[in-house]
Protein backbone atom coordinates (compact mmCIF):
# COMPACT_ATOMS: atom_id res chain seq x y z
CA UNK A 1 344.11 205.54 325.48
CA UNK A 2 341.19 205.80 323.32
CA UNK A 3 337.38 206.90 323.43
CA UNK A 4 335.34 206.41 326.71
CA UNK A 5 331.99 206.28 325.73
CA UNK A 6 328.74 207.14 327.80
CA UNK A 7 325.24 206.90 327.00
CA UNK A 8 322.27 208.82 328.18
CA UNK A 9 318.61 208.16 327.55
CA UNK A 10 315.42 210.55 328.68
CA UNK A 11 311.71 211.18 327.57
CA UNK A 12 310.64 214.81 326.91
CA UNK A 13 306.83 216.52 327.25
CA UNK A 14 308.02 218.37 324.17
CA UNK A 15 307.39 218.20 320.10
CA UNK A 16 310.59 216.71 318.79
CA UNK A 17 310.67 220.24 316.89
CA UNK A 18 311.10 221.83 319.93
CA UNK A 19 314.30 219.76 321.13
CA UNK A 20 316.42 219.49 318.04
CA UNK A 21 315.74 223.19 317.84
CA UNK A 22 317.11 223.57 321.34
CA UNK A 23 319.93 221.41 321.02
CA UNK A 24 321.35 223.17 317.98
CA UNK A 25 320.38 226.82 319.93
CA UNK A 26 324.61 226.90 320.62
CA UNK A 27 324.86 230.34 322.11
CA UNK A 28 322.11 229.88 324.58
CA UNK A 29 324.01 227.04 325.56
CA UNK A 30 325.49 228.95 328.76
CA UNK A 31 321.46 230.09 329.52
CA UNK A 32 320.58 226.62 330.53
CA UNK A 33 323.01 223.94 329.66
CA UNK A 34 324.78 223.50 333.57
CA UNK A 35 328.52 222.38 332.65
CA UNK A 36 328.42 224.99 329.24
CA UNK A 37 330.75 228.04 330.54
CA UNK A 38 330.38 229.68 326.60
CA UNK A 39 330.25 228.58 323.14
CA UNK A 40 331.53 230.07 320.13
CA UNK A 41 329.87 229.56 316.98
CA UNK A 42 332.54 230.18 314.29
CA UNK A 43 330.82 229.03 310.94
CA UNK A 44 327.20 228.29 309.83
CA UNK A 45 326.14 226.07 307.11
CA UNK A 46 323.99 227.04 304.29
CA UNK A 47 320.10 226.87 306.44
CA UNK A 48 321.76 228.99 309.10
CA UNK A 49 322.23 226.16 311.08
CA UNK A 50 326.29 225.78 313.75
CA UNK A 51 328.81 224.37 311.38
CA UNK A 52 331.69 224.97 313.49
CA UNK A 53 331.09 225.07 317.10
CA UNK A 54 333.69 225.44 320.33
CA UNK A 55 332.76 224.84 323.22
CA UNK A 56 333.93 225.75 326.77
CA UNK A 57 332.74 223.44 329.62
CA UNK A 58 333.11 222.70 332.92
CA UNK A 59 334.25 219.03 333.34
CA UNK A 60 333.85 218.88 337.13
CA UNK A 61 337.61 218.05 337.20
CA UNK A 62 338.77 220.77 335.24
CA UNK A 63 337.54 223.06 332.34
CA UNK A 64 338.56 222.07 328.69
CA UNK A 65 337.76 223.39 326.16
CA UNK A 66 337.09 221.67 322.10
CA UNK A 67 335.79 222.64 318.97
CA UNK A 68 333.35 220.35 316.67
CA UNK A 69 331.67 220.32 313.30
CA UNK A 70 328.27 219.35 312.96
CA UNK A 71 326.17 217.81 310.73
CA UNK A 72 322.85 217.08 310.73
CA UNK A 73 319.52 214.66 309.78
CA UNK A 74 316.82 217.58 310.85
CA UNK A 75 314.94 216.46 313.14
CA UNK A 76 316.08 213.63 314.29
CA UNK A 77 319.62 213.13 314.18
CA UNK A 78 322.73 215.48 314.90
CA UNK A 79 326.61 214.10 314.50
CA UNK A 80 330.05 215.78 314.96
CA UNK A 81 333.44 215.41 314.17
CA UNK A 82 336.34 216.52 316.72
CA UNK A 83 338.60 219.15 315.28
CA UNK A 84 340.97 220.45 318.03
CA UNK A 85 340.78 220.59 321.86
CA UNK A 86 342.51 222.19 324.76
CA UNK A 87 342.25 219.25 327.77
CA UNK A 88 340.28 217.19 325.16
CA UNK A 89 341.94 215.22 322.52
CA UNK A 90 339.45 213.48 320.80
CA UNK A 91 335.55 213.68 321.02
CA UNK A 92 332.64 211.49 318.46
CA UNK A 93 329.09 210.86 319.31
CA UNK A 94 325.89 212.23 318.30
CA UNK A 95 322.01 213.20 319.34
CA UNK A 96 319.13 210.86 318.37
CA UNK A 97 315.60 212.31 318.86
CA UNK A 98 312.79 209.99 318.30
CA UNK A 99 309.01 211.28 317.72
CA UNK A 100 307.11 209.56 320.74
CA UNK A 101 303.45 211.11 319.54
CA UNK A 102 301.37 213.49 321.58
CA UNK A 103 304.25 215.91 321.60
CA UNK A 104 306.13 214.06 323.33
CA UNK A 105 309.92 213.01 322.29
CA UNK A 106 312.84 210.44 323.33
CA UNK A 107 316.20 212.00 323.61
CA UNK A 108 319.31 210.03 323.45
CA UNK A 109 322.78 211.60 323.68
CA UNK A 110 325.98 209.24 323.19
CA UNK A 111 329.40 210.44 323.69
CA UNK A 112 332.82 209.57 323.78
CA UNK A 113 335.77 211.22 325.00
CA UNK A 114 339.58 210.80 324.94
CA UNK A 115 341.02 213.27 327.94
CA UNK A 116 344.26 215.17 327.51
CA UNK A 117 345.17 214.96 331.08
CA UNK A 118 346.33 211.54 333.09
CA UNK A 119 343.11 210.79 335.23
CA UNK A 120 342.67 207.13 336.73
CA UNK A 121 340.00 205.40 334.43
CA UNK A 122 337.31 205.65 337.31
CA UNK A 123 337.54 209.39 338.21
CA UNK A 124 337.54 210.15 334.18
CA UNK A 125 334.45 207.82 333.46
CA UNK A 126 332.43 209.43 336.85
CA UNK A 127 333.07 212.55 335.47
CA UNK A 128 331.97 212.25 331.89
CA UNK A 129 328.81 210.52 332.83
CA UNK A 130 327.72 213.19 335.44
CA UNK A 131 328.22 215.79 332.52
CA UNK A 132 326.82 213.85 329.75
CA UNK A 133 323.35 212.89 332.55
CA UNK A 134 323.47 216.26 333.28
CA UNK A 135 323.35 217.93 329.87
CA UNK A 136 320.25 215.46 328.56
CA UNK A 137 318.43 216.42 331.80
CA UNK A 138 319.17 220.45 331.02
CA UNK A 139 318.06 219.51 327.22
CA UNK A 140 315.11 218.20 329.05
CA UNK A 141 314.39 221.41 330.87
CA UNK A 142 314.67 223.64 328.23
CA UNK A 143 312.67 221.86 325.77
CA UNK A 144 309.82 221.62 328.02
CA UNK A 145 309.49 225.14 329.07
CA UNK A 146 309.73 226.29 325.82
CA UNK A 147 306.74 223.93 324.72
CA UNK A 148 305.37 225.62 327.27
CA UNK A 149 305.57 228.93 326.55
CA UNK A 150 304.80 228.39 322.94
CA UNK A 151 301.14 226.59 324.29
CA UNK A 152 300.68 229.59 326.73
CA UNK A 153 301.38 231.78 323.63
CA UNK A 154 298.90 230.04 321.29
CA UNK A 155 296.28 229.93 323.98
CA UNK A 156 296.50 233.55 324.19
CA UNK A 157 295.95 234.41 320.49
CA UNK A 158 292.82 232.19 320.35
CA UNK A 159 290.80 234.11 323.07
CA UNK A 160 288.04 234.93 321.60
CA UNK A 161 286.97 238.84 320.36
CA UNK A 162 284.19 239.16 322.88
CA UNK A 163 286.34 238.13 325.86
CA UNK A 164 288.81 240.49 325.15
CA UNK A 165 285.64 243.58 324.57
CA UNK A 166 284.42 242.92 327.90
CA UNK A 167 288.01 242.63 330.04
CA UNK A 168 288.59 246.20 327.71
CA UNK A 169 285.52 247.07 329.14
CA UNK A 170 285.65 246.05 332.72
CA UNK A 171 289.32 247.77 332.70
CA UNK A 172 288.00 250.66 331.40
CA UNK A 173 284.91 250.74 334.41
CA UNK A 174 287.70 250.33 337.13
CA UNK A 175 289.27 253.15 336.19
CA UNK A 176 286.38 255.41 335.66
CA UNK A 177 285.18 254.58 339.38
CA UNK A 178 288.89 255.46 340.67
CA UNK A 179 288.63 258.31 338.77
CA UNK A 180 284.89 259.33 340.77
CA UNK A 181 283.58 259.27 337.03
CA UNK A 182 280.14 257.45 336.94
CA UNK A 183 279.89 255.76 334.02
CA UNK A 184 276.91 255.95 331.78
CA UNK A 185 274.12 253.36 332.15
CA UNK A 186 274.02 250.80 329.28
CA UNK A 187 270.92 250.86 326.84
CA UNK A 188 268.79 248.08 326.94
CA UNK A 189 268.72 245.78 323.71
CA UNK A 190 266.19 246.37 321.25
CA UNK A 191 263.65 243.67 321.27
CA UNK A 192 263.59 241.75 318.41
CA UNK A 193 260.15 242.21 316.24
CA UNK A 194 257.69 240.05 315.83
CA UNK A 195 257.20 237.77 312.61
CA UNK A 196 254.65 235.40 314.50
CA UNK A 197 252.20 236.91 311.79
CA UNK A 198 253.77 236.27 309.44
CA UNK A 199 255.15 232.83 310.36
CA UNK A 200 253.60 229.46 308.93
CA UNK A 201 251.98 226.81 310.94
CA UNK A 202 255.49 225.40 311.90
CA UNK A 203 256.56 228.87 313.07
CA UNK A 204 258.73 229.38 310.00
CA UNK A 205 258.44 231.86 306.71
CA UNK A 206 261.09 231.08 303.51
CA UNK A 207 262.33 234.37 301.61
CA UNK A 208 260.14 233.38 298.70
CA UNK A 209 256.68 233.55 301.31
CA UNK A 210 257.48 236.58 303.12
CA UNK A 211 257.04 238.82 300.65
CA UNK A 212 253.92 237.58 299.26
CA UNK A 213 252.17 237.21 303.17
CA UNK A 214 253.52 240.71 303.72
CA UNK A 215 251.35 241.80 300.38
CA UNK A 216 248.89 240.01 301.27
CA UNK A 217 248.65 241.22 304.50
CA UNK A 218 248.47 244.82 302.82
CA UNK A 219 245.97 244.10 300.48
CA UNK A 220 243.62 243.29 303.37
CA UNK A 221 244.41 246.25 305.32
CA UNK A 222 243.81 248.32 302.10
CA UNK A 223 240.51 246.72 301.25
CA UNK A 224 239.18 247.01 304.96
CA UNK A 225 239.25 250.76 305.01
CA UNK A 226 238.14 251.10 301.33
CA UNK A 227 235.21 249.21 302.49
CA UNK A 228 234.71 251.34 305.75
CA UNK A 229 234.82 254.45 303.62
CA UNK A 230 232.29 253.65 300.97
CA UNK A 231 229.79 252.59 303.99
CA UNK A 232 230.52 256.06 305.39
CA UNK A 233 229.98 257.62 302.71
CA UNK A 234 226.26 255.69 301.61
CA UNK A 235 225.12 256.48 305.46
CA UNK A 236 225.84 260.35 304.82
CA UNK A 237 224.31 260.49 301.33
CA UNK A 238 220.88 258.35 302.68
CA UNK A 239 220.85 260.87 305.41
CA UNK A 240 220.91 264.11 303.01
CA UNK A 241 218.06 262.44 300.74
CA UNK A 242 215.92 262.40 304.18
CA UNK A 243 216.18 265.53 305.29
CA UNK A 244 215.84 266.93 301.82
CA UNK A 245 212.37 264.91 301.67
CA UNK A 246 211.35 266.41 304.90
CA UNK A 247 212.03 269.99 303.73
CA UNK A 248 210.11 269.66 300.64
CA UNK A 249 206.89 268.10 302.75
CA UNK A 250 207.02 271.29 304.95
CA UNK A 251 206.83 273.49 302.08
């Protein structure tokens, strides 16, 4: 009787990562994949990886079951070999995944199929393409929301620090007012001091000029009140002379 083959072609919004790693995801196979009623993964190969799957699907005109060994070209290639089959007596194809750019990918699954059951030729091929359509299109669904979720994820590790202070803080605020706790009033933010003194014409001071303007700036100060003293002290001192002269003229 021999293989019938059908071919299936469709264009993921997902990093070609993301589908081979779905594809090869075996037990959640009954999660997602429509016509997969279980899988059985009964070896692995050496990166921990399905060597030897069976599966258990639903073929719309009956349920057959087969078991397969895999190989694979990581990430964009995936290839089995039939080993035994209840309804199924021979299975070959494989899963090419081509890297489209922007995360996006081009999945195309190929299979063929020799039934163990007498079906006309028309029902048989119907059937296989539904399933094969409708397992690319589940691959498709899959892939996609987990590219999703792994974007949602990333987004929320990236938030930045003082976002997540102020939602703590606005959190915390609700619950004080449900709690009839007034919260206390935030402190005003210390004005920044002024270095227009100390600035240069363009507003600006280097590390090596501060210190000396802020030196000079002392020295000045210092030599202003020495100079305020020493006239304070030559106004009391002509004042004693005088009124020692006037004494003396008394006398």
């Amino acid at each position: 009787m021999g293989l019938n083959w059908a071919e299936h072609t469709v264009e993921i919004d997902a990093p070609i990562e993301t589908c081979f790693a779905a594809i090869i995801d075996y037990e959640t196979f009954p999660k997602w994949q429509g016509a997969v009623v279980d899988t059985e993964v009964l070896d692995w190969d050496s990166k921990g990886r399905g060597k030897r799957v069976r599966l258990f699907i639903d073929a719309k005109v009956r349920k057959v079951d087969y078991t397969l060994d895999y190989s694979y070209d990581e990430p964009t290639r995936i290839e089995w070999d039939f080993v035994e089959g209840n309804g199924i007596n021979g299975a070959d194809g494989h899963y090419l995944f081509e890297d489209l750019g922007s995360d996006r990918t081009r999945a195309t699954y190929k299979l063929g199929l020799e039934v163990g059951i007498p079906l006309p030729g028309p029902v048989a091929r119907r059937a296989h393409k539904t399933t094969l359509k409708g397992s690319v299109d589940d691959l498709k669904k899959e892939a996609e929301r987990r590219a999703a979720s792994s974007a949602k994820a990333a987004n929320g590790r990236k938030a930045a620090p003082e976002t997540k202070e102020r939602e703590a803080g606005d959190r915390e605020a609700k619950l004080a007012e449900k709690a009839g706790v007034k919260p206390p009033p935030r402190r005003p933010a210390p004005e920044p001091s002024r270095t227009d003194d100390w600035a240069s014409e363009d507003g600006s001071a280097s590390l090596v000029e501060l210190p000396v303007k802020v030196a000079g700036r002392a020295a000045g100060i210092g030599i202003g009140v020495a100079r305020k003293a020493v006239g304070t002290g030559l106004e009391v001192a002509g004042a004693v002379t005088e009124r020692l002269r006037r004494l003396a003229g008394d006398r």
